[in-house]
N, C-alpha and C. Protein backbone atom coordinates (compact mmCIF):
# COMPACT_ATOMS: atom_id res chain seq x y z
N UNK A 1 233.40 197.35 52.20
CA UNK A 1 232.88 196.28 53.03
C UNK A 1 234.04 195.56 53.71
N UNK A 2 233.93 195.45 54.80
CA UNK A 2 234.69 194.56 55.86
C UNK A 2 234.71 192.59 55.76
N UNK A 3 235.59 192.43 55.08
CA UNK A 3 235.61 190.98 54.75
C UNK A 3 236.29 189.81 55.57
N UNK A 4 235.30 189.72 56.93
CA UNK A 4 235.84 188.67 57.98
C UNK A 4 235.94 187.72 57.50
N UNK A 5 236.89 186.61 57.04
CA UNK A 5 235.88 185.08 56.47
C UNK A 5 236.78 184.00 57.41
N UNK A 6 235.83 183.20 57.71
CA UNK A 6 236.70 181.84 58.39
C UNK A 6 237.59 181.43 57.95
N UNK A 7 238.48 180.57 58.35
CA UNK A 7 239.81 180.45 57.30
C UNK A 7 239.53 178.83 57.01
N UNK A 8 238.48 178.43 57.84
CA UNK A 8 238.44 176.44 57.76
C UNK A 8 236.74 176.62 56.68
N UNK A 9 235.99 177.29 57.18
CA UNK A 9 234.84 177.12 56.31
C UNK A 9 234.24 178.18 55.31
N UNK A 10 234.75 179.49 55.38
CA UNK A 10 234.72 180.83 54.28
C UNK A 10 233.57 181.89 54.44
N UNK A 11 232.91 181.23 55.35
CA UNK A 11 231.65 181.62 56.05
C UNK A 11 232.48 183.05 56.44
N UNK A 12 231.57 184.47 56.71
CA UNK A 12 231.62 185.50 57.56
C UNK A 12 231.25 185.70 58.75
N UNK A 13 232.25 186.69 59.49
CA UNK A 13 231.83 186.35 60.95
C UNK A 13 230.62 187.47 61.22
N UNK A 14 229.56 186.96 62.16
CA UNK A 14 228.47 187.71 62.44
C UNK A 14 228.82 188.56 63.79
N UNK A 15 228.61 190.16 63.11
CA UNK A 15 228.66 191.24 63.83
C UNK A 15 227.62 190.73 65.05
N UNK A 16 226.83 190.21 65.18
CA UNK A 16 226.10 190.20 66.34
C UNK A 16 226.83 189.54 67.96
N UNK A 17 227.69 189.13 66.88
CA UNK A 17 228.62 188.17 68.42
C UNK A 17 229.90 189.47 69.25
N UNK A 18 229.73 190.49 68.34
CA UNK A 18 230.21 191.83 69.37
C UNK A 18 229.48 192.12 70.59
N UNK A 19 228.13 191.54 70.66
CA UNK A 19 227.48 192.11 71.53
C UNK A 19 227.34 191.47 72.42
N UNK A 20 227.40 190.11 72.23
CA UNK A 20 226.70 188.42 73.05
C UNK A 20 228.10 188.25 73.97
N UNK A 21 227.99 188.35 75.05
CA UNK A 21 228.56 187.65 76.65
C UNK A 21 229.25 186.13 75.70
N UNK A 22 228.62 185.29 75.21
CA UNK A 22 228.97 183.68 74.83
C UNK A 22 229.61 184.21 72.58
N UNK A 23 229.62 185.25 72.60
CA UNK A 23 229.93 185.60 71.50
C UNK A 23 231.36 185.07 70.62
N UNK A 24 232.03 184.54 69.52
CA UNK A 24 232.81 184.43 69.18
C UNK A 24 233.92 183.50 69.99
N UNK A 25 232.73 182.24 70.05
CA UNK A 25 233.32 181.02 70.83
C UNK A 25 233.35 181.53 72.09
N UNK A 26 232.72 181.93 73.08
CA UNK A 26 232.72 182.51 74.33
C UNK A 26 234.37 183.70 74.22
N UNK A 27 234.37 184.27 73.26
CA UNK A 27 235.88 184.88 73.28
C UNK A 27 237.08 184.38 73.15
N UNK A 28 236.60 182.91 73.01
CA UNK A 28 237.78 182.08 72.84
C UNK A 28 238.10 181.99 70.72
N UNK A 29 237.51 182.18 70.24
CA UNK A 29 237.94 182.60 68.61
C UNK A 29 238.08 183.54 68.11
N UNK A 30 238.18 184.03 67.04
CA UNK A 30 238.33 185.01 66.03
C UNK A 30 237.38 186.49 66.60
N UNK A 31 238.04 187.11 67.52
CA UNK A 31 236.96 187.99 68.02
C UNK A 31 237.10 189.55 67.40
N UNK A 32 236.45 189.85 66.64
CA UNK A 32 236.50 190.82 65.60
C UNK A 32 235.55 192.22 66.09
N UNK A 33 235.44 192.06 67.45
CA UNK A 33 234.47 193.33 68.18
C UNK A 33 235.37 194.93 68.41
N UNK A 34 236.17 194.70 68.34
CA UNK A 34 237.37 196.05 67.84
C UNK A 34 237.01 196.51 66.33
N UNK A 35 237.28 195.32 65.43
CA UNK A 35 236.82 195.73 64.08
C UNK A 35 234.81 196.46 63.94
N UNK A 36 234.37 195.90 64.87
CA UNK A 36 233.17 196.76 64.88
C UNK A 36 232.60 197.62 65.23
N UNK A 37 233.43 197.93 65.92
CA UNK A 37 233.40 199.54 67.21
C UNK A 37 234.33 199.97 66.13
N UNK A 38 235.16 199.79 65.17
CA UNK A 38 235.73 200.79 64.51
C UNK A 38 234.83 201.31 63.61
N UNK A 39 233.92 200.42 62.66
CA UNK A 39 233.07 200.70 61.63
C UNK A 39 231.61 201.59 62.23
N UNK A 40 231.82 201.38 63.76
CA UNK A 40 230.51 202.59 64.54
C UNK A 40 231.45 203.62 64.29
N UNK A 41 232.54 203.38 64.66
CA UNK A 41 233.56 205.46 65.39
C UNK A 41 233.36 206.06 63.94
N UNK A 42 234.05 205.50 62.87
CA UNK A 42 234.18 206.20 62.07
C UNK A 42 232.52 206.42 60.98
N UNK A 43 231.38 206.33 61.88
CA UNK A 43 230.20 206.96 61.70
C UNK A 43 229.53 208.04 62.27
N UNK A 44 230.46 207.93 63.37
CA UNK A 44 230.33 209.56 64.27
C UNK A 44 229.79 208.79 65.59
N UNK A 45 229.64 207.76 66.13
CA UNK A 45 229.34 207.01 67.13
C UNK A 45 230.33 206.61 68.31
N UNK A 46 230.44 206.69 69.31
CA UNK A 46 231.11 206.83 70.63
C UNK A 46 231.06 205.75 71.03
N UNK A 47 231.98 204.62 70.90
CA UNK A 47 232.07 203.28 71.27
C UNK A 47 232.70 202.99 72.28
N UNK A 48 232.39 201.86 72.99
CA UNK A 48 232.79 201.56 74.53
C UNK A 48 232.82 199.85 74.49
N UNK A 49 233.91 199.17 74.70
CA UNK A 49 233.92 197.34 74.64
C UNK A 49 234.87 197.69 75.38
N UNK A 50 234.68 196.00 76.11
CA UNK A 50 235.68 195.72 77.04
C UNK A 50 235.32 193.57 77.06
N UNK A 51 236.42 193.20 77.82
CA UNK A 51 236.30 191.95 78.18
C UNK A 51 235.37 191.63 79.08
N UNK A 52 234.51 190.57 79.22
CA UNK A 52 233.42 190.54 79.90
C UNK A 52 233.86 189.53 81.01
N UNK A 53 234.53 189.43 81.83
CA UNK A 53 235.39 188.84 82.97
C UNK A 53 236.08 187.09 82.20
N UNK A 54 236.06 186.41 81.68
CA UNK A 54 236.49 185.36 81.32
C UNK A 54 235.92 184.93 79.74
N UNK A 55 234.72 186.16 79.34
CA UNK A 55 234.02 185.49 78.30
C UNK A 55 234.58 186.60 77.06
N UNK A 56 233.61 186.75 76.08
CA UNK A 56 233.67 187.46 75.28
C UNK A 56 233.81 188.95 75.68
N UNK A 57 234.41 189.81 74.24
CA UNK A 57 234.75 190.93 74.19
C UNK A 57 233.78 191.47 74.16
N UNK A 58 232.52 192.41 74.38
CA UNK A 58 231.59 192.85 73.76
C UNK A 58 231.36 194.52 74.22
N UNK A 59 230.55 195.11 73.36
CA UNK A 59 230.08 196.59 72.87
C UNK A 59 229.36 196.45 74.20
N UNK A 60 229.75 197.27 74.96
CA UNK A 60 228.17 197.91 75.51
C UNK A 60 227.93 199.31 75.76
N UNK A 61 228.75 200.06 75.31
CA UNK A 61 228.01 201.30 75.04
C UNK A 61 228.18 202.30 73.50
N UNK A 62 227.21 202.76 73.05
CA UNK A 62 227.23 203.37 71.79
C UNK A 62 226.75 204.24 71.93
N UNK A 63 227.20 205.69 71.72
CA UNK A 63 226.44 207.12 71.82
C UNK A 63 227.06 207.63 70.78
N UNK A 64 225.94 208.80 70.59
CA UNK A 64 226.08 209.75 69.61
C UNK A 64 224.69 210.79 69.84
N UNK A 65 225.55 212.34 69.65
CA UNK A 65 224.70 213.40 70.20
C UNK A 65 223.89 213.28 71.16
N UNK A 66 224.56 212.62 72.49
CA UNK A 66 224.22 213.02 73.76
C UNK A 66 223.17 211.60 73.97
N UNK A 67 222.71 210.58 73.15
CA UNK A 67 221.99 209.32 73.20
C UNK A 67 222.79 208.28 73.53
N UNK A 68 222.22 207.23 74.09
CA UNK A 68 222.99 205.90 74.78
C UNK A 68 221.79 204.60 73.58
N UNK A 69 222.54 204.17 72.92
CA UNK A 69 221.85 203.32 72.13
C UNK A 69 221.69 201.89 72.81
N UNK A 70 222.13 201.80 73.43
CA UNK A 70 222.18 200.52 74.33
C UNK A 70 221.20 200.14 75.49
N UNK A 71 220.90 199.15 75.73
CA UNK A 71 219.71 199.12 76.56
C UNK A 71 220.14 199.59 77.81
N UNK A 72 219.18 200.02 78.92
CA UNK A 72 219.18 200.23 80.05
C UNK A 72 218.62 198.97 80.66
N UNK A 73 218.87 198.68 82.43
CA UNK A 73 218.35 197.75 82.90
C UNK A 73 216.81 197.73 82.70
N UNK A 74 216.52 198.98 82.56
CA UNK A 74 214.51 198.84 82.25
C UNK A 74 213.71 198.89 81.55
N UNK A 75 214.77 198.46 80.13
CA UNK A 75 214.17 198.22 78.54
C UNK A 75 213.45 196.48 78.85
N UNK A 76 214.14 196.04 79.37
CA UNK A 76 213.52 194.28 79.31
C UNK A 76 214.32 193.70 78.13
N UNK A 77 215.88 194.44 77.69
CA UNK A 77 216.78 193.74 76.97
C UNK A 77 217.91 193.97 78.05
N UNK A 78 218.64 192.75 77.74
CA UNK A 78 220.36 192.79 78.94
C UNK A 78 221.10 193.01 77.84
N UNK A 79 222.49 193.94 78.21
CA UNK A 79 223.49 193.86 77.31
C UNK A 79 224.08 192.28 77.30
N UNK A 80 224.81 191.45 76.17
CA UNK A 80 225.43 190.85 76.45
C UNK A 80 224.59 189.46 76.23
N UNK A 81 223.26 189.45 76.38
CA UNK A 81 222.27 188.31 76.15
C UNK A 81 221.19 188.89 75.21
N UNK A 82 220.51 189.88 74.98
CA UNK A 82 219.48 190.01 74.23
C UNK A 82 220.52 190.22 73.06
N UNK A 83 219.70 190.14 72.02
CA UNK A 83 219.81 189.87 70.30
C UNK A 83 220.19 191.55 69.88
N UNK A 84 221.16 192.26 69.46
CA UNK A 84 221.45 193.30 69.46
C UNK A 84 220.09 193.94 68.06
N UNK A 85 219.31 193.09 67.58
CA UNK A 85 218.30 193.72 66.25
C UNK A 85 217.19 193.95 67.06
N UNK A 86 216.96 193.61 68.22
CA UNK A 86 215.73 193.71 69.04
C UNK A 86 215.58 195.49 69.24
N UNK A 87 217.57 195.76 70.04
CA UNK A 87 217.29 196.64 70.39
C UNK A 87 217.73 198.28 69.48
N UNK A 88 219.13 197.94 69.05
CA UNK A 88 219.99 198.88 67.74
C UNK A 88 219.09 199.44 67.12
N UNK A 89 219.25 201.20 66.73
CA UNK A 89 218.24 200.99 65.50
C UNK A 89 218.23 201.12 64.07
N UNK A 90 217.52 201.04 63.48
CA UNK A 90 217.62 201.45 61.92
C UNK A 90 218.93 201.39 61.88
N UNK A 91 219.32 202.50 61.56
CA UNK A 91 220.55 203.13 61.17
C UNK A 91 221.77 202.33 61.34
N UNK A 92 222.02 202.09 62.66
CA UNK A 92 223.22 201.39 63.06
C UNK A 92 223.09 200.00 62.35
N UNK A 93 221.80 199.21 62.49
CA UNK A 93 221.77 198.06 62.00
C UNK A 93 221.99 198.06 60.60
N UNK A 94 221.84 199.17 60.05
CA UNK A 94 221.97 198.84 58.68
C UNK A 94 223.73 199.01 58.20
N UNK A 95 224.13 199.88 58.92
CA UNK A 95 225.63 199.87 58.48
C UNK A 95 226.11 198.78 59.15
N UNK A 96 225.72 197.78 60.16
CA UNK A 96 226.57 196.90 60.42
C UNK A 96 226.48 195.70 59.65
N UNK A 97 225.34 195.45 58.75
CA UNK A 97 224.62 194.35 58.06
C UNK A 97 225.51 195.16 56.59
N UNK A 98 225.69 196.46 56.80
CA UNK A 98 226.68 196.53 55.22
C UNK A 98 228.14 196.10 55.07
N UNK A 99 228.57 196.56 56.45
CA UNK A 99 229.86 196.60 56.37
C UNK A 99 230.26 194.85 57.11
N UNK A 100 229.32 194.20 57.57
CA UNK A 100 229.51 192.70 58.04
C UNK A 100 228.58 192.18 57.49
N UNK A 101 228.13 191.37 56.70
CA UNK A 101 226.73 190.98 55.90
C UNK A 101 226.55 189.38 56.63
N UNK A 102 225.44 189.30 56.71
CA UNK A 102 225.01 187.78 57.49
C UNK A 102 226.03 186.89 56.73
N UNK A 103 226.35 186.02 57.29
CA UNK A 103 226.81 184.99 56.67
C UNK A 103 226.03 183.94 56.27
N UNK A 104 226.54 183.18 54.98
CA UNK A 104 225.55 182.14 54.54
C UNK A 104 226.13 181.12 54.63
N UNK A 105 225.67 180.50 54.95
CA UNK A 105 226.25 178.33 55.51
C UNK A 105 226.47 177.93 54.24
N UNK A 106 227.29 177.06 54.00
CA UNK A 106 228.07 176.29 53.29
C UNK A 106 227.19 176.88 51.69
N UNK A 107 228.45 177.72 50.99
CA UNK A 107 228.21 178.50 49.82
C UNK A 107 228.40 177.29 48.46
């Protein structure tokens, strides 16, 4: 397991802010979206992040065997604003909830 923890409150950082445009203080904090595109590659998954012009770092493309896991403009999810559990499936969500586990507020 991948052990992000805040260094002021001990809390873990939430894999979901790899995906969110306003993610990980708008990109301005602890941005750990490299560390999560690593825990896809080394599942056999084809990862793609980049800087999102001034904001956050985020994922937007994930393939594996010829599939694009990521929304298209004509799912009715946006990369970057929709909730990555809406769209991810099973599978991926579950190794990212293993290897980054929700964080719980003041332990």
């Amino acid at each position: 397991m991948t052990n992000m923890k805040c260094e002021h409150c001990g809390n873990c950082y939430q894999w979901k802010n790899a995906f969110s445009k306003f993610g990980y203080d708008d990109g301005d904090g602890n941005v750990i979206t490299p560390e999560v595109a690593q825990v896809l590659e080394k599942s056999g998954y084809d990862v793609k992040f980049g800087v999102w012009q001034t904001h956050n770092t985020i994922i937007y493309s994930i393939k594996k065997d010829g599939w694009e896991y990521m929304p298209s403009r004509f799912t009715g999810h946006a990369i970057g604003y929709s909730d990555p559990v809406e769209y991810l499936p099973v599978d991926i969500l579950k190794l990212l909830e293993k290897e980054f586990p929700t964080p719980i507020l003041f332990r």
